[in-house]
Protein backbone atom coordinates (compact mmCIF):
# COMPACT_ATOMS: atom_id res chain seq x y z
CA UNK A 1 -34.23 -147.84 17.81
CA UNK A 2 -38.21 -148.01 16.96
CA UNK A 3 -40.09 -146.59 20.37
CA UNK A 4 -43.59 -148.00 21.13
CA UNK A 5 -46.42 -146.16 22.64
CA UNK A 6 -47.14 -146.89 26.06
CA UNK A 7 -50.43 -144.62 26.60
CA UNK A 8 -52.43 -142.56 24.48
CA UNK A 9 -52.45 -139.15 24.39
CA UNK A 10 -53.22 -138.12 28.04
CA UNK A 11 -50.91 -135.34 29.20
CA UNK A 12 -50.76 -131.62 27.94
CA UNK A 13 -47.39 -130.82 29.20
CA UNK A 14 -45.56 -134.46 29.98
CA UNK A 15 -42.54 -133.97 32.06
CA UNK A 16 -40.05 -135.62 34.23
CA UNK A 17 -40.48 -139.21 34.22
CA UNK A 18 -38.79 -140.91 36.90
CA UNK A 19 -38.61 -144.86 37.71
CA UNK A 20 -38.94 -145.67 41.63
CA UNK A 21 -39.44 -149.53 42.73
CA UNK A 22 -40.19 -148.02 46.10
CA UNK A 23 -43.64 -146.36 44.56
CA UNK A 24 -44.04 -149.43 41.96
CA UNK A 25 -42.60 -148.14 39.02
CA UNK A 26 -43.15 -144.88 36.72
CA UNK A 27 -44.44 -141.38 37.69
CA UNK A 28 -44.40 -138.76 35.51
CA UNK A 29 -45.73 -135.08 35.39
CA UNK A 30 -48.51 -133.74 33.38
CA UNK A 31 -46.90 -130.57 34.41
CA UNK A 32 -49.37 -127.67 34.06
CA UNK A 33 -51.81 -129.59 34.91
CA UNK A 34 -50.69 -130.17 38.43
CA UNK A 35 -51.30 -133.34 38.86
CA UNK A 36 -48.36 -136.55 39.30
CA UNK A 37 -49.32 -139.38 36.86
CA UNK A 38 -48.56 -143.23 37.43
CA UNK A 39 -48.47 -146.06 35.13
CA UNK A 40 -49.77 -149.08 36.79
CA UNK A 41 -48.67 -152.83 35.49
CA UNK A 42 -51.54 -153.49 33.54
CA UNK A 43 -51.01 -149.96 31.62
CA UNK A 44 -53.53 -147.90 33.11
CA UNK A 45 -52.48 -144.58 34.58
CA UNK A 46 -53.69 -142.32 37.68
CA UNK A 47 -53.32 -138.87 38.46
CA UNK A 48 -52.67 -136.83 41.64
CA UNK A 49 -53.04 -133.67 41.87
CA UNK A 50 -50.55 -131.64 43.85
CA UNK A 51 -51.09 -127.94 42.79
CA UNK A 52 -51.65 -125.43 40.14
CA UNK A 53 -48.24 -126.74 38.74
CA UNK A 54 -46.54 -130.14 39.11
CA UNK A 55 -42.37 -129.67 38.05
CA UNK A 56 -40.38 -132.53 39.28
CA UNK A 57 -40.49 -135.14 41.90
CA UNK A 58 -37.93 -137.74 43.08
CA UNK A 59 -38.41 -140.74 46.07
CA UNK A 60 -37.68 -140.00 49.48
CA UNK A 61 -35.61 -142.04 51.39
CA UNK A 62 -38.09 -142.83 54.07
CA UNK A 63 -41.24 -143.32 51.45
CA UNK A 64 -43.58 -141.06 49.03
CA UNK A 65 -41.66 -138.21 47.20
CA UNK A 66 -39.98 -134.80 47.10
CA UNK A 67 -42.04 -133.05 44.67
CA UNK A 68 -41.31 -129.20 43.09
CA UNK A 69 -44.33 -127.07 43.02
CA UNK A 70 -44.83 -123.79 41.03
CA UNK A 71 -43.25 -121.69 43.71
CA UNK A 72 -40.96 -124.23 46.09
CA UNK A 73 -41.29 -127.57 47.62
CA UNK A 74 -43.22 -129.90 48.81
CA UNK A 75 -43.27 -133.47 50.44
CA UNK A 76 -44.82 -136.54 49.76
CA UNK A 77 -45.71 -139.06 52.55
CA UNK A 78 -45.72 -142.76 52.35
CA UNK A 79 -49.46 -142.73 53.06
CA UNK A 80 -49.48 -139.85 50.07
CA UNK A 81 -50.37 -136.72 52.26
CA UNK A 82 -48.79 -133.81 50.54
CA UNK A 83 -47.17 -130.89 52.40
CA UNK A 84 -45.87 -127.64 51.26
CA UNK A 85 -42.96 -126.42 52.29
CA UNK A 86 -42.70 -121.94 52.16
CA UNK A 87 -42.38 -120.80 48.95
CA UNK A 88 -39.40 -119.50 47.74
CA UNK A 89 -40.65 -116.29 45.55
CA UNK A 90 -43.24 -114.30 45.34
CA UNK A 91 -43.50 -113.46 41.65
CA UNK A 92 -46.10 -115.21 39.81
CA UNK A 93 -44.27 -115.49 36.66
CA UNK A 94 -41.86 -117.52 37.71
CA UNK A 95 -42.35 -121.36 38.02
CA UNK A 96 -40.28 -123.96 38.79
CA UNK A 97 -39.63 -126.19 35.84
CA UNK A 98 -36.63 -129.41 36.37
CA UNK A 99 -34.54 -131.43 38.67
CA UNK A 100 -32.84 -134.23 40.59
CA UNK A 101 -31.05 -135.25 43.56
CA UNK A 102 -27.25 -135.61 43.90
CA UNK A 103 -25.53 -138.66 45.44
CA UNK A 104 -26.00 -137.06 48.73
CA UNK A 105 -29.74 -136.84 49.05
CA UNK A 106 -30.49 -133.38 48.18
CA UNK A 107 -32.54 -132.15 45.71
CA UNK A 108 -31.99 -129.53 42.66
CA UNK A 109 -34.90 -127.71 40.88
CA UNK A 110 -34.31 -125.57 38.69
CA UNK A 111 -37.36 -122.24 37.25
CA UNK A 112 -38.25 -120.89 34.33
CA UNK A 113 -40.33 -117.93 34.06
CA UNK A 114 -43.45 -118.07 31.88
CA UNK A 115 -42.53 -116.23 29.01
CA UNK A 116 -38.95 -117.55 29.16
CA UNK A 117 -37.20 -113.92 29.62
CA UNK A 118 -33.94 -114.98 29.80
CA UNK A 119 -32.38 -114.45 33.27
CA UNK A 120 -35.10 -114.45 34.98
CA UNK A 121 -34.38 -117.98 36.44
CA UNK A 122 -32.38 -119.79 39.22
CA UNK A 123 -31.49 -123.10 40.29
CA UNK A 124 -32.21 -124.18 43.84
CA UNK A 125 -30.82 -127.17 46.60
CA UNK A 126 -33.46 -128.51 48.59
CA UNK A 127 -31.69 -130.00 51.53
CA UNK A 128 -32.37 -132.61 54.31
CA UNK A 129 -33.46 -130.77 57.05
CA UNK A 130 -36.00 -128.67 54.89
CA UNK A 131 -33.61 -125.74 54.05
CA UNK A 132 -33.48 -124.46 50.77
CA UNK A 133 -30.00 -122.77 49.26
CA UNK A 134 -29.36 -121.10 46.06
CA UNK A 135 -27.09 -122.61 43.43
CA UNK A 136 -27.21 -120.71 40.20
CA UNK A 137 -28.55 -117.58 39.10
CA UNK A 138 -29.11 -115.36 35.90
CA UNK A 139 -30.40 -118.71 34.32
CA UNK A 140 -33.54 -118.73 31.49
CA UNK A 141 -34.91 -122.14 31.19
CA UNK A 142 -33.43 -124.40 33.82
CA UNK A 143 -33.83 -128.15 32.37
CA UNK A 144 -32.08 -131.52 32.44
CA UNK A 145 -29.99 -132.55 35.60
CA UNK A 146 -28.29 -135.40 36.00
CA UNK A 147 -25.28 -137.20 37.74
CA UNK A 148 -22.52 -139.47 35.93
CA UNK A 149 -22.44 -142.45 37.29
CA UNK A 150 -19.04 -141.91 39.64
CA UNK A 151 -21.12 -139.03 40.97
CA UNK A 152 -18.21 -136.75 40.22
CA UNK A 153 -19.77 -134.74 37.34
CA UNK A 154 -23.62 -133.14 36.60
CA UNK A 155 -24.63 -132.71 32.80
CA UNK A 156 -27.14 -129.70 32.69
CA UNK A 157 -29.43 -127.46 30.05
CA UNK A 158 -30.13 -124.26 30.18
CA UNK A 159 -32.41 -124.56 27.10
CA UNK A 160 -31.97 -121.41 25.19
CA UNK A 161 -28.34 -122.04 25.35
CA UNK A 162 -28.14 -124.64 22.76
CA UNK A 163 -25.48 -126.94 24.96
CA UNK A 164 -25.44 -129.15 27.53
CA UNK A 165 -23.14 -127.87 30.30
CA UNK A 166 -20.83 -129.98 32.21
CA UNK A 167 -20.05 -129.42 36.04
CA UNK A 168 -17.80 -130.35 38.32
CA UNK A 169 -19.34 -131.97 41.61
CA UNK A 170 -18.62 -132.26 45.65
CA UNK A 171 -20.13 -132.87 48.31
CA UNK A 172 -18.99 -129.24 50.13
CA UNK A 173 -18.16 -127.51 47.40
CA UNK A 174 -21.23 -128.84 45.17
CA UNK A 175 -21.25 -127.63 41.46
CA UNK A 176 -17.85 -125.98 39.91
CA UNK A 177 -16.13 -125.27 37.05
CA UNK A 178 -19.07 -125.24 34.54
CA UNK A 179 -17.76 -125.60 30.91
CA UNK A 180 -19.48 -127.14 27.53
CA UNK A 181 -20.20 -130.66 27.12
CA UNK A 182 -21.63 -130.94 23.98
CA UNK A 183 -23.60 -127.96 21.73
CA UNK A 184 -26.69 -128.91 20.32
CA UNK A 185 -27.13 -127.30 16.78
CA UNK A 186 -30.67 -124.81 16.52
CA UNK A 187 -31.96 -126.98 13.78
CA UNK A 188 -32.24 -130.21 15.47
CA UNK A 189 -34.16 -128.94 19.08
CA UNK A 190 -33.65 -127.52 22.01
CA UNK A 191 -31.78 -129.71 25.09
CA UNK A 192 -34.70 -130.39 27.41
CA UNK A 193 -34.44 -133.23 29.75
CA UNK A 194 -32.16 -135.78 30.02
CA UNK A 195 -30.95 -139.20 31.92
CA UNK A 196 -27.28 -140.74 32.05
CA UNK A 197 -26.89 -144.41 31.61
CA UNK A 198 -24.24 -146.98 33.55
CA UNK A 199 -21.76 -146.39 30.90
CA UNK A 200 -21.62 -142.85 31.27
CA UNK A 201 -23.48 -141.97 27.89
CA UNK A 202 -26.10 -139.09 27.81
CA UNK A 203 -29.20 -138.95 27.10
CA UNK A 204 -31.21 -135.92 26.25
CA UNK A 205 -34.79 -135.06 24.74
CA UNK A 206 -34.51 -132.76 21.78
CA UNK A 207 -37.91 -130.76 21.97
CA UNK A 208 -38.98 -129.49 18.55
CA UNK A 209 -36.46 -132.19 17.43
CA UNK A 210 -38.75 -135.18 17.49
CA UNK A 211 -35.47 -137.14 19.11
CA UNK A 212 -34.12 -138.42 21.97
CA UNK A 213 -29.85 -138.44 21.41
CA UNK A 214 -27.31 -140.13 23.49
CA UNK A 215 -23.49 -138.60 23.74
CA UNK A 216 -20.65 -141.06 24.59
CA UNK A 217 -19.12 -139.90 27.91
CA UNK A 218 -16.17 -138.06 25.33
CA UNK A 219 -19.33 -135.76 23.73
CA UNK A 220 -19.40 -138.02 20.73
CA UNK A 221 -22.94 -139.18 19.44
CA UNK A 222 -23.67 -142.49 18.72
CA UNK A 223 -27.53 -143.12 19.04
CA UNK A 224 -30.71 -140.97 17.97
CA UNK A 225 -34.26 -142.29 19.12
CA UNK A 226 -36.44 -140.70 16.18
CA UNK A 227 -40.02 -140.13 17.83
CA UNK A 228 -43.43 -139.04 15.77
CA UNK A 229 -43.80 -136.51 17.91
CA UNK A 230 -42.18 -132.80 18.06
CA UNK A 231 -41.95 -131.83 21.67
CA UNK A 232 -40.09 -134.46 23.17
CA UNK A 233 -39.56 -133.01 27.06
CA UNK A 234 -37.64 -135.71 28.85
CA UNK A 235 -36.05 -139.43 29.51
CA UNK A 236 -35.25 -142.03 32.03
CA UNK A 237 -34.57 -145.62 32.67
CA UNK A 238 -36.67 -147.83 33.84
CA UNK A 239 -38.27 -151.56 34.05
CA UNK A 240 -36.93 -154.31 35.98
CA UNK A 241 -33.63 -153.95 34.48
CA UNK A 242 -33.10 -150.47 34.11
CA UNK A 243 -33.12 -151.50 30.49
CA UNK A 244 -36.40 -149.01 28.99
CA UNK A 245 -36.27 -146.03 27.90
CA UNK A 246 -39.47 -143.71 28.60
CA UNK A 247 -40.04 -140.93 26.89
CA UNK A 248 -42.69 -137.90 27.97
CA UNK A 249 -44.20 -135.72 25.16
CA UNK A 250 -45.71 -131.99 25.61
CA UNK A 251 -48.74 -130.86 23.54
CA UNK A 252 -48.36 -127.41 24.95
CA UNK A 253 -49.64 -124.52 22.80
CA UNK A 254 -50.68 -127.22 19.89
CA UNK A 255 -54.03 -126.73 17.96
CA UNK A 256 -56.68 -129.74 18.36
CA UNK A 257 -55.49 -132.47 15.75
CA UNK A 258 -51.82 -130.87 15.40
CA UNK A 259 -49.31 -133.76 15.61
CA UNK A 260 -51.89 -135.77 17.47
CA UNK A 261 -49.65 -138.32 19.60
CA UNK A 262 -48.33 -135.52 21.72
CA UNK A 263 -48.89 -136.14 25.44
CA UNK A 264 -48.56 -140.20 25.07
CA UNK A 265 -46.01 -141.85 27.03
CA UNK A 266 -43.47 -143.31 24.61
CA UNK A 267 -40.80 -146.50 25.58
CA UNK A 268 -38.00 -147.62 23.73
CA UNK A 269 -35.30 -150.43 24.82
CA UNK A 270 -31.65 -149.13 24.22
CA UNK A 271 -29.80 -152.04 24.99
CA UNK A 272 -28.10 -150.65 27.83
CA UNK A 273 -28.92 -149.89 31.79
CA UNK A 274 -29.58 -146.67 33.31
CA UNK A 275 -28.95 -145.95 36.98
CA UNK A 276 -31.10 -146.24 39.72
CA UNK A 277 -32.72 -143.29 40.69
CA UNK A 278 -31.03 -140.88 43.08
CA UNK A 279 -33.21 -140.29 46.62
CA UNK A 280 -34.00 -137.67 48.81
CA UNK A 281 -32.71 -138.17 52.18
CA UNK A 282 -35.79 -135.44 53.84
C-alpha cells in the first residue's frame, strides 16, 4: 500500500486525526502548537487555535467538538466558541496527550508528562453532564484508544510499553480485565495512535517506525503501510466511504532539513472501511 501526500509539511507535532461529516470532513491536531487544523475539499487547510496545547478532539452530539486541552477539557460549539471546562491538575508538566469516546458518548483522554517519567500519567472519562472521573493511573505515555466494532473491547498503548493492551468494556463497569493484545518489538517503533476498521483489524502508527501496521482481530499481522517519514503519530478512516486512510506525522525535536516531509498529512486507501466516528453526547 503506496500512501500519497495530502499537504505539505505544515504541522510540528501532527496528532489525532479524526473524520466527522458533521464538521465536513478531517480535523487534525498540530498538537503543541495549539491550534485544530482542517482540510477543506479543495486541499487547503485552516487552523484554530484553542490553547497552549491542542491533544484530542472528537464531535459532539449536538454540533462542534469535545476537545482535550493541556490541563482538561474543553467544548466546542456549533458556532465554534470554545469553552474550558476546570482543569484537572495543577502541575505544569503534565499534559494531556490521546483519546476517544466509547459507544456511550463519553470521552477518554489520556496525559503524558513532558519528559515522559514513567508513571507520571493517568487516563481520564469526560462524561455527559461535564464531570470528569478517573480511569487509570500509574500510566507513562497514554496513546491510542479505540473501540472494536461490537463495542465490547478497547485496544490501547501505553507507549513505553511496547504492546498494545486489550480491555474488556461495559457500560457500568467500563474498562476490565486488561491483558496483551499484541507486543510491538523495540526495533520497529513505538505504538502511538491507532484506529480499528469494520472487520475488527487494528491499526496502529509505529513512531520511529516509519509504518502504519494493521493486526487481524486474532493479533496476527497482515498489512504494513511503509511511510517516508519516521514519526508516524496516528490513523483514522475517512472519505465518503470510510475507505482512506490518513496518516499525521510529528517533526518534533527534528533539525531544519532532517527527514523533511515530517508534519504533511499522508492518505493511503486500504481496501477496507473504518467505523464511523464515536460522539460525545455533552
Amino acid at each position: 500500500m503506496r500512501p500519497e501526500q495530502v499537504t505539505d509539511p505544515i504541522a510540528y507535532h501532527g496528532e489525532g486525526p479524526v473524520w466527522s461529516p458533521r464538521w465536513g470532513g478531517l480535523r487534525w491536531v498540530d498538537m503543541l502548537a495549539g491550534d485544530i487544523l482542517a482540510l477543506a475539499d479543495d486541499g487547503t487547510v485552516s487552523r484554530q487555535r484553542v490553547g497552549e496545547v491542542a491533544a484530542a478532539l472528537r464531535p459532539r452530539r449536538q454540533g462542534g467538538a469535545v476537545i482535550a486541552v493541556e490541563r482538561g477539557f474543553a467544548l466546542e460549539d456549533a458556532d465554534g466558541t470554545v469553552t474550558r471546562l476546570p482543569e484537572l491538575w495543577a502541575d505544569h508538566g503534565v499534559r494531556m496527550n490521546e483519546g476517544g469516546c466509547d459507544p456511550d458518548g463519553r470521552f477518554y483522554c489520556g496525559s503524558m508528562a513532558y519528559d515522559k517519567r514513567p508513571g507520571a500519567a493517568t487516563l481520564y472519562r469526560l462524561d455527559p453532564d461535564g464531570s470528569a472521573v478517573v480511569v487509570l493511573t500509574g500510566v507513562s505515555v497514554s496513546n491510542g484508544l479505540e473501540w472494536s466494532p461490537d463495542g465490547a473491547h478497547v485496544y490501547y498503548n501505553d507507549t513505553p510499553t511496547q504492546r498494545i493492551a486489550v480491555f474488556d468494556y461495559a457500560p457500568e463497569s467500563g474498562l476490565t480485565g486488561q491483558r496483551t493484545f499484541v507486543t510491538i518489538p523495540a526495533d520497529a517503533g513505538r505504538p502511538d495512535g491507532l484506529t480499528v476498521d469494520t472487520q475488527g483489524g487494528v491499526w496502529v502508527a509505529l513512531n520511529q517506525g516509519g509504518a502504519v501496521r494493521r493486526y487481524s482481530p486474532r493479533g496476527v499481522m497482515d498489512e504494513v503501510i511503509e511511510l517516508p517519514v519516521g514519526k508516524v503519530t496516528a490513523c483514522t478512516f475517512g472519505g465518503p466511504r470510510l475507505d482512506e486512510l490518513f496518516i499525521t506525522i510529528s517533526r518534533e525535536n527534528l533539525e531544519p532539513g532532517e527527514d523533511p516531509l515530517a508534519g504533511s498529512l499522508f492518505r493511503a486507501r486500504v481496501g477496507v472501511a473504518g467505523l464511523p466516528v464515536r460522539e460525545f453526547a455533552g
